[in-house]
N, C-alpha and C. Protein backbone atom coordinates (compact mmCIF):
# COMPACT_ATOMS: atom_id res chain seq x y z
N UNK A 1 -122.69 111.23 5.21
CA UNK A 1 -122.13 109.97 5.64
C UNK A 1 -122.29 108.95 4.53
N UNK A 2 -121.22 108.14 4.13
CA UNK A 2 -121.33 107.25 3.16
C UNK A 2 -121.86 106.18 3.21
N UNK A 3 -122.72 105.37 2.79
CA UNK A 3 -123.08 104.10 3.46
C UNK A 3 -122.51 102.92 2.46
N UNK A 4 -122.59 101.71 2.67
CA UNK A 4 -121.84 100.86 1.94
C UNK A 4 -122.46 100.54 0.10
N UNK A 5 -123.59 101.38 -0.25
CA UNK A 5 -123.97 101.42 -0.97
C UNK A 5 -123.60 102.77 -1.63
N UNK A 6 -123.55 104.04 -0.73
CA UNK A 6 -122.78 104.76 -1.45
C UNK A 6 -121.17 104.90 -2.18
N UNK A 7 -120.44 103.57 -2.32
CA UNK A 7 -119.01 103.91 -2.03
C UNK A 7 -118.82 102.86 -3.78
N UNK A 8 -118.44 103.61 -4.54
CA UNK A 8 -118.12 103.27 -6.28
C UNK A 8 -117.78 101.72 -5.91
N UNK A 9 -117.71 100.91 -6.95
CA UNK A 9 -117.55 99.67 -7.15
C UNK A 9 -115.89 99.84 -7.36
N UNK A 10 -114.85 98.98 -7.61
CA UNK A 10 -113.65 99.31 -8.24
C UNK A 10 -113.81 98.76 -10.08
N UNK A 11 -113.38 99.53 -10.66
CA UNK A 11 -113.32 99.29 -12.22
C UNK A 11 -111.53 98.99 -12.72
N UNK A 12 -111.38 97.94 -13.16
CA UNK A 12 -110.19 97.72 -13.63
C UNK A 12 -110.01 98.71 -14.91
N UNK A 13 -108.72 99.26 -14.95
CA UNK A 13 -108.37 99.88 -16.17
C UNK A 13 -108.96 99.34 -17.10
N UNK A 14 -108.12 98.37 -17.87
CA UNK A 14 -108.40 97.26 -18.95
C UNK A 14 -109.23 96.08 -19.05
N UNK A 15 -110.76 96.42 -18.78
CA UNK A 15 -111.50 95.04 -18.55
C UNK A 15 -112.04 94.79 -19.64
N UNK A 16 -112.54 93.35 -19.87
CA UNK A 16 -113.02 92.92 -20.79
C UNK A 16 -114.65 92.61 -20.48
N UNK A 17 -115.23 93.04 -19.28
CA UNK A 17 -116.79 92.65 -18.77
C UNK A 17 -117.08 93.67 -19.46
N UNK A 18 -118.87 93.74 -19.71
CA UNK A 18 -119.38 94.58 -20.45
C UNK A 18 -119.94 95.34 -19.55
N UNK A 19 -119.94 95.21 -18.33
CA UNK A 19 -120.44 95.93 -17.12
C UNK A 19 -119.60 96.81 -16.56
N UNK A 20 -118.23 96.59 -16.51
CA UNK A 20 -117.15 97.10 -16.15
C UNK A 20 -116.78 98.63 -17.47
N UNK A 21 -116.63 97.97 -18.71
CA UNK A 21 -116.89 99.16 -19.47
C UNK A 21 -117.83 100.49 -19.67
N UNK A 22 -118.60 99.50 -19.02
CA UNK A 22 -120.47 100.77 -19.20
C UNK A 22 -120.15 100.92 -17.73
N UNK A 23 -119.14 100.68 -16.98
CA UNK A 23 -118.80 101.73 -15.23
C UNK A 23 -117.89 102.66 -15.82
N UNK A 24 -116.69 102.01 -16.41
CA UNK A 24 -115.69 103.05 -17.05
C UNK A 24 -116.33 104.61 -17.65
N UNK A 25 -117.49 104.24 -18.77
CA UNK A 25 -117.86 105.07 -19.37
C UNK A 25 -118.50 105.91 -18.79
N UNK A 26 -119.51 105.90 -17.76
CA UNK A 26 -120.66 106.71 -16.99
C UNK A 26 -119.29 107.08 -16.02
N UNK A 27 -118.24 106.50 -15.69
CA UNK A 27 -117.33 106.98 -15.27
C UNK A 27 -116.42 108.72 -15.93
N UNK A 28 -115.98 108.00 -16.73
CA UNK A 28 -115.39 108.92 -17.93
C UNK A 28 -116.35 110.45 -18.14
N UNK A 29 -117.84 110.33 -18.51
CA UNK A 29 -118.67 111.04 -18.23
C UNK A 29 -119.05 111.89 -17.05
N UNK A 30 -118.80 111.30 -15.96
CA UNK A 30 -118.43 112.11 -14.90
C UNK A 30 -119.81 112.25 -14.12
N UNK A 31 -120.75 111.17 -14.49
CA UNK A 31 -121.96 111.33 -14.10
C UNK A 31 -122.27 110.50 -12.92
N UNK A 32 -123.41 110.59 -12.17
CA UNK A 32 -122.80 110.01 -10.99
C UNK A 32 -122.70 109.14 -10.42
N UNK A 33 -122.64 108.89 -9.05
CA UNK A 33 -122.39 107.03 -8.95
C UNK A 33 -124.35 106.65 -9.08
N UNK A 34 -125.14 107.06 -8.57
CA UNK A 34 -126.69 107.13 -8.51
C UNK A 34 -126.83 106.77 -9.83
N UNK A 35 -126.75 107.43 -11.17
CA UNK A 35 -126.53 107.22 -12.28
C UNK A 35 -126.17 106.04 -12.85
N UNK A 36 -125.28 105.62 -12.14
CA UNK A 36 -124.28 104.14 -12.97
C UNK A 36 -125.13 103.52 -12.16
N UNK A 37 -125.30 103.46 -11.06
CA UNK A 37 -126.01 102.26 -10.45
C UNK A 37 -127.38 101.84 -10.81
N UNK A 38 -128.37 103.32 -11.72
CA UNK A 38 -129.24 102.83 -12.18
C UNK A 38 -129.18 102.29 -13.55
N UNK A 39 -128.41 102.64 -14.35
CA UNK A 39 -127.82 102.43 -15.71
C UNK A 39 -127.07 100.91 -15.79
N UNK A 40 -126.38 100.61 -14.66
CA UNK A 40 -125.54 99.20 -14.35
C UNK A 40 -127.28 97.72 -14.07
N UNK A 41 -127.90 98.78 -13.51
CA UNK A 41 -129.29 97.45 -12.79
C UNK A 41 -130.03 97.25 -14.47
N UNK A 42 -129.93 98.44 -15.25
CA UNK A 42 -131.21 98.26 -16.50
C UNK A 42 -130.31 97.49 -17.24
N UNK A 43 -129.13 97.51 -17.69
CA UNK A 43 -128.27 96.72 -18.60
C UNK A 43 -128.14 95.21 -18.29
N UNK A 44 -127.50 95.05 -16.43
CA UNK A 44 -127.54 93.68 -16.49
C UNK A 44 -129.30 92.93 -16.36
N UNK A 45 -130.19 93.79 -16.00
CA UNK A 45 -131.40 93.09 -16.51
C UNK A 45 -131.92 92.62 -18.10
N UNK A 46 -131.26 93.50 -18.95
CA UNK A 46 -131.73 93.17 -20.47
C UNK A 46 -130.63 92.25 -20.49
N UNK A 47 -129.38 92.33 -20.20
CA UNK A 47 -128.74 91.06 -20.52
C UNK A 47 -129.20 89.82 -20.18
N UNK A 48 -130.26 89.58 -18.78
CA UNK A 48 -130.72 88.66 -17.88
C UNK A 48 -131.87 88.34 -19.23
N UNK A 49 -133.05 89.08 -19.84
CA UNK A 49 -133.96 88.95 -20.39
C UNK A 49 -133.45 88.57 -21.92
N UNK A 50 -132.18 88.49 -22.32
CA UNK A 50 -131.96 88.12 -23.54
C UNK A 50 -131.11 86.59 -23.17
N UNK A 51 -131.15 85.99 -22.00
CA UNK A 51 -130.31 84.72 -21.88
C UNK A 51 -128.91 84.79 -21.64
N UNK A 52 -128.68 86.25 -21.03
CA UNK A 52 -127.39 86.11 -21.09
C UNK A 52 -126.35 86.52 -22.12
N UNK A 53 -126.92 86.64 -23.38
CA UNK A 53 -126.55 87.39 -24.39
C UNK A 53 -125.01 88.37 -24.21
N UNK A 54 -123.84 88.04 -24.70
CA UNK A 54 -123.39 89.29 -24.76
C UNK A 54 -124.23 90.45 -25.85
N UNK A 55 -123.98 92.01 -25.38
CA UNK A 55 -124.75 93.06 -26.22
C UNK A 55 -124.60 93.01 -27.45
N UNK A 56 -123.12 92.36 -27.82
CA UNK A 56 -122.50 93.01 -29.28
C UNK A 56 -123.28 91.48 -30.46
N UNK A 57 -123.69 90.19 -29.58
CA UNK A 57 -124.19 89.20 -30.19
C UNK A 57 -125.45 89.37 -30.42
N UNK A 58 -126.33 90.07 -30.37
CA UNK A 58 -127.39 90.91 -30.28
C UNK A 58 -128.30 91.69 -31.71
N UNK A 59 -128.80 91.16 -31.97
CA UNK A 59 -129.05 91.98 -33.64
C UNK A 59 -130.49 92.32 -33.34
């Protein structure tokens, strides 16, 4: 049974979020939604711990 936490986020084809790309990709990979959802919580937390930072401004 699916619960509302089991059911994928929607990912736009062509997005420009950096969250949406790193869904695309763990997407693309084929790995699973459990996976992205823990991979989606550690990313937007280091983004949270760098101020918000986009990744690529980042050195």
């Amino acid at each position: 049974m699916n619960t509302p936490n089991d059911i994928p986020v929607y990912v736009p084809q062509k997005s420009v979020r950096f969250i949406d790309q790193l869904r695309g990709f763990i997407r693309y990979r084929n790995l699973s939604y459990q996976t992205e959802k823990t991979y989606v919580h550690w990313a937007v937390n280091f983004i949270r711990f760098n101020k918000m930072a986009h990744p690529q401004t980042l050195s």
